[in-house]
Protein backbone atom coordinates (compact mmCIF):
# COMPACT_ATOMS: atom_id res chain seq x y z
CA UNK A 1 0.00 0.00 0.00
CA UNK A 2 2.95 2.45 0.05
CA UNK A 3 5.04 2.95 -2.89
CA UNK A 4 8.45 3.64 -1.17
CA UNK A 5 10.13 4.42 -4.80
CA UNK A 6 8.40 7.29 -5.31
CA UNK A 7 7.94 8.19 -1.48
CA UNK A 8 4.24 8.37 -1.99
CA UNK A 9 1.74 7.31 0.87
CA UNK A 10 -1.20 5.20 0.67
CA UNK A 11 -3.57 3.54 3.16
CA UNK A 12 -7.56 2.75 4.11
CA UNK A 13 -9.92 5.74 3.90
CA UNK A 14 -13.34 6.41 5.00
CA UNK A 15 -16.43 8.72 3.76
CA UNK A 16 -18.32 10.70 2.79
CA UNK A 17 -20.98 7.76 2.92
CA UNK A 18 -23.20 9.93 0.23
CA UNK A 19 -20.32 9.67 -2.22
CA UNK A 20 -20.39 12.94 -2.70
CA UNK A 21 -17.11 15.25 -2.76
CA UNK A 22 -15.83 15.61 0.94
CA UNK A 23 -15.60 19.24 2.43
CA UNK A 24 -13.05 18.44 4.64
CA UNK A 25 -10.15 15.88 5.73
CA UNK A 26 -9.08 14.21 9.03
CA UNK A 27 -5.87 12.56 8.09
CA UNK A 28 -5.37 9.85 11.06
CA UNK A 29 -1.70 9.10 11.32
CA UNK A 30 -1.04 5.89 13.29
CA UNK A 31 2.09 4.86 15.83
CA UNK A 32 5.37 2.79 15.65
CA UNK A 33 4.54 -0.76 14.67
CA UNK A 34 0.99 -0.18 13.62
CA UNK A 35 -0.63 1.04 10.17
CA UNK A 36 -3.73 2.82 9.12
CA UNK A 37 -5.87 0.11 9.42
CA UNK A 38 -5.37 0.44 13.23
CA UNK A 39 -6.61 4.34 13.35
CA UNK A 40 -9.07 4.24 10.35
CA UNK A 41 -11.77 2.33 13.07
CA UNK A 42 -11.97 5.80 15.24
CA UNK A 43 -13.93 7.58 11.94
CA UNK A 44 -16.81 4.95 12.17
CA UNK A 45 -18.05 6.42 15.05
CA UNK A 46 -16.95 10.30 13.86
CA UNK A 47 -18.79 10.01 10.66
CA UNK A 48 -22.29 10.68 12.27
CA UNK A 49 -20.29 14.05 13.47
CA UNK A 50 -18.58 14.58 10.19
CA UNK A 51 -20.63 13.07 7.44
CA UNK A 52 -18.85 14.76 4.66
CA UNK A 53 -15.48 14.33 5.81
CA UNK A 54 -13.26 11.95 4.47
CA UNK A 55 -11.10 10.40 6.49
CA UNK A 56 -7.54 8.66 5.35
CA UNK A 57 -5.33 6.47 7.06
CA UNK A 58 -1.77 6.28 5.18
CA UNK A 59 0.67 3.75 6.43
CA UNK A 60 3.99 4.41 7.16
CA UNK A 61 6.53 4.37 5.06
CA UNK A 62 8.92 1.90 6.74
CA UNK A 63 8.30 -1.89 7.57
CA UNK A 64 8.52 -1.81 11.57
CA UNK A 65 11.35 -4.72 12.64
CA UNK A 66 9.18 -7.31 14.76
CA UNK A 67 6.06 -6.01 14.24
CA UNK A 68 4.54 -8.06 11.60
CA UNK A 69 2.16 -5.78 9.01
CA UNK A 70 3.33 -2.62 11.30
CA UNK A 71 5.22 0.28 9.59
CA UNK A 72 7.16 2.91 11.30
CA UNK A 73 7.64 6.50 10.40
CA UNK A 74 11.01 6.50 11.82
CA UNK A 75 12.77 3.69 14.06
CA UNK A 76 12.94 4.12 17.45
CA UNK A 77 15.97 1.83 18.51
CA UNK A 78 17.26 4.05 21.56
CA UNK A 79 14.27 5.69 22.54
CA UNK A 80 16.61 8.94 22.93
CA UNK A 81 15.09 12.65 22.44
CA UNK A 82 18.07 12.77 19.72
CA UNK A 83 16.92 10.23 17.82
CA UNK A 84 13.02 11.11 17.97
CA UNK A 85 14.11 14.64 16.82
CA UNK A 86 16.16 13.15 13.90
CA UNK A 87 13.42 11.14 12.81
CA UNK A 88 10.95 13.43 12.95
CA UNK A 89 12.16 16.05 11.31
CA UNK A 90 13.42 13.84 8.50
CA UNK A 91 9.96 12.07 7.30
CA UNK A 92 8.02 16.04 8.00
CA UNK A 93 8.74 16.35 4.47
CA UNK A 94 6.83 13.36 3.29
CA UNK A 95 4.24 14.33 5.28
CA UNK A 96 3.88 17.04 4.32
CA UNK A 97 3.96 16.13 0.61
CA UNK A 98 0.84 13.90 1.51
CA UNK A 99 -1.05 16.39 2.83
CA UNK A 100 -0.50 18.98 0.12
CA UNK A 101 -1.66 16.07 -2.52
CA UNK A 102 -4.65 15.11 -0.95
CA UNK A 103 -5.74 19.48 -0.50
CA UNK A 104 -5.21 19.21 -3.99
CA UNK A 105 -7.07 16.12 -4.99
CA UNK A 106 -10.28 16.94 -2.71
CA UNK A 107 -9.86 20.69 -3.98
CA UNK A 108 -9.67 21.89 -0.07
CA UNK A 109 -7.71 24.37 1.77
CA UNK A 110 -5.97 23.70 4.75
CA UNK A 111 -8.76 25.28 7.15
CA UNK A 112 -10.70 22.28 5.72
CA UNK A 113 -7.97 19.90 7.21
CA UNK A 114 -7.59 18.17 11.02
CA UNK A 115 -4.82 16.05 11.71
CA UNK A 116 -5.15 12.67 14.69
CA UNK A 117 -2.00 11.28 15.52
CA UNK A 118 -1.65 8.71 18.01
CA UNK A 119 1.57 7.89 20.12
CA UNK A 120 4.54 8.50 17.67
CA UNK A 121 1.76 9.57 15.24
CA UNK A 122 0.73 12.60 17.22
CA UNK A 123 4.89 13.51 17.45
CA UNK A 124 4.23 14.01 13.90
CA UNK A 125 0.85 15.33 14.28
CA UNK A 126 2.12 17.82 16.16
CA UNK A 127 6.07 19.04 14.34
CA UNK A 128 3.78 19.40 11.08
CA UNK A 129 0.57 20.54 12.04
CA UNK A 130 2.37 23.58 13.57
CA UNK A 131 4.88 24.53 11.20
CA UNK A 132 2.54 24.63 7.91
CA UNK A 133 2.31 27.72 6.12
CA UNK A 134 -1.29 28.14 6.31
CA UNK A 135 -3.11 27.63 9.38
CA UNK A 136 -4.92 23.75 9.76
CA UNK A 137 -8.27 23.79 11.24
CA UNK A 138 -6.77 21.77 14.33
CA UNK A 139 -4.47 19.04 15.81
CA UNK A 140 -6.27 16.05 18.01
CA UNK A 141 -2.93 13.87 19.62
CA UNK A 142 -3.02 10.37 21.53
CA UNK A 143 -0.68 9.64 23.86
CA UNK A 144 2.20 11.28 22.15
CA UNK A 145 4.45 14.17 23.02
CA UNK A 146 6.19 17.30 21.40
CA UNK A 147 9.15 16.66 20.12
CA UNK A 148 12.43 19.42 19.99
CA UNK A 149 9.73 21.81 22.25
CA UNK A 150 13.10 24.57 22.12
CA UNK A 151 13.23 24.70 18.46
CA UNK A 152 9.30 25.31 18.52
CA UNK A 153 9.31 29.46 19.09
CA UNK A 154 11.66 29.92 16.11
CA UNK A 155 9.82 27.84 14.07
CA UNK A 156 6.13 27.66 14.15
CA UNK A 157 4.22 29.19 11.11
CA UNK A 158 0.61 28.66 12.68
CA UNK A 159 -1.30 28.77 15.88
CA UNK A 160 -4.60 25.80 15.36
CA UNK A 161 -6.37 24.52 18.28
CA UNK A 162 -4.57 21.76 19.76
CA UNK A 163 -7.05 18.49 22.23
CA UNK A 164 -4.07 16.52 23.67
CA UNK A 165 -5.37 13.04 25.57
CA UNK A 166 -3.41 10.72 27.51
CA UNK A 167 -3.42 8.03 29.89
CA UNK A 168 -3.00 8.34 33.45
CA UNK A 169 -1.18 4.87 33.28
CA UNK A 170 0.85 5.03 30.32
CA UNK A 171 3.34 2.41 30.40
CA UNK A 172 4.90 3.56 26.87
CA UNK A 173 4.91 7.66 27.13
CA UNK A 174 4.00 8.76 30.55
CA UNK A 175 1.44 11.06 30.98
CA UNK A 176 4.05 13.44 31.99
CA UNK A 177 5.23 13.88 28.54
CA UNK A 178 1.73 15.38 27.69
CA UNK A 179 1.90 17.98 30.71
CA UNK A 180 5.54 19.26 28.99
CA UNK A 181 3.73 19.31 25.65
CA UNK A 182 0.77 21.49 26.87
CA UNK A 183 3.50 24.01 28.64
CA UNK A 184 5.25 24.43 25.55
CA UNK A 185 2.36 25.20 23.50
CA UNK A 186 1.03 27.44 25.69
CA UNK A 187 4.09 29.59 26.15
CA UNK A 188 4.15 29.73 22.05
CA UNK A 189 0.94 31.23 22.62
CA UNK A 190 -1.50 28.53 21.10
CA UNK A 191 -5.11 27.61 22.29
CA UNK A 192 -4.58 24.01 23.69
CA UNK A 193 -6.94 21.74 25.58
CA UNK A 194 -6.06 18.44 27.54
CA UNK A 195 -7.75 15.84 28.46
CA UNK A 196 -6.04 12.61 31.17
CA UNK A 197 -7.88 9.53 30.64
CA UNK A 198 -8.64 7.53 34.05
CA UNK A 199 -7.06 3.82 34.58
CA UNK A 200 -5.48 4.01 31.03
CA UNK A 201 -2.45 2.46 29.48
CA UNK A 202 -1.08 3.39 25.93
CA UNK A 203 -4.35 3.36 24.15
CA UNK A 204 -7.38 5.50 23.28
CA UNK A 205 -9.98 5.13 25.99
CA UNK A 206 -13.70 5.69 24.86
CA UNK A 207 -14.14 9.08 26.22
CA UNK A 208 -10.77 10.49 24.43
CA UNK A 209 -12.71 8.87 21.64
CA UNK A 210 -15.69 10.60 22.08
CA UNK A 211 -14.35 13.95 22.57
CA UNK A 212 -11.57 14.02 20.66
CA UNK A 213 -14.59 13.38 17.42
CA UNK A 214 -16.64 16.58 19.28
CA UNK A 215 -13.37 18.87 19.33
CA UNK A 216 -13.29 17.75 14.98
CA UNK A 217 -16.66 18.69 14.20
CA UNK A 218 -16.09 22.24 15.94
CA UNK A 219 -13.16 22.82 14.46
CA UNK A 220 -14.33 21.69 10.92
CA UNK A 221 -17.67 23.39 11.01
């Protein structure tokens, strides 16, 4: 599903149910070892809220070492901030090429686009959403955290609304990381809201689920 010569991403997709033309985008961006068929199940229950929103699911570009059918955007061998901030900044660009060709193919503009990223998906979520030229309608992150939060003054383009959830039990990224996260936005002076999820590990729990598709239909109305 990903054509790695041509660095172009591909994955499930969901909606508009009508079949008519979508007039608007949630692009769900999934974590290490997983692949868009993992997040595309969250727009099921969204699509009441967003019926003419289509929602897409690429897979990482990367097979993910011992996670059979999982991709990675970048590898996470030492778990170090160095290497998170290596590999994020390094696949932004492909990202970002993805988004740019799927504004173009729906004919939208980027106040018609959210991005969901969950766990190493929201790292993303978050580096791109925030340095676009023009301003996304919003950013909805999982369990993830900001990555290089010093380089963020000196080089954020845009301010969107930012719903960060997390776990209270994370095992993976402790909650803590989403605390830092919030701080740092704030202090670049963006609107963020946060939400810790009770008795939860490194997962979505159903009321992130449900609010986190609320906080997309305001921000795409």
């Amino acid at each position: 599903m990903v054509d790695n010569d041509q660095g172009i991403l591909d994955g499930p997709s969901m909606g508009p149910e009508d079949g008519n033309p979508p007039d608007s985008i949630v692009i769900l961006i999934h974590g290490y070892g997983a692949n868009g068929q993992d997040l595309i199940g969250l727009a099921s229950q969204w699509q009441a809220l967003l019926p003419q929103t289509i929602f897409l699911a690429p897979n990482a570009p990367e097979p993910c070492p011992g996670a059979p059918g999982g991709f990675q955007w970048f590898p996470l061998t030492t778990l170090s901030k160095e290497e998170r901030q290596e590999g994020t900044y390094g696949i932004a660009p492909l990202l970002n090429d993805y988004i740019d060709r799927c504004l173009k193919k729906f004919n939208l503009s980027e106040d018609h686009l959210a991005l969901v990223g969950f766990s190493q998906g929201t790292m993303l979520s978050l580096h791109v959403g925030l340095r676009r030229k023009k301003q996304i309608a919003g950013i909805l992150g999982y369990s993830g955290l900001l990555t290089a939060p010093e380089r963020l003054m000196n080089e954020m383009e845009t301010k969107p609304p930012v719903l960060l959830f997390h776990g209270d039990r994370d095992p993976v990224i402790p909650c803590q990381a989403m605390f830092e996260a919030v701080g740092a936005l704030e202090a670049a002076g963006l609107k963020v809201e946060k939400h810790l999820s009770p008795n939860t590990a490194h997962n979505i729990a159903p009321d992130a689920h449900r609010k986190g598709g609320i906080f997309l239909a305001t921000v795409l109305a």
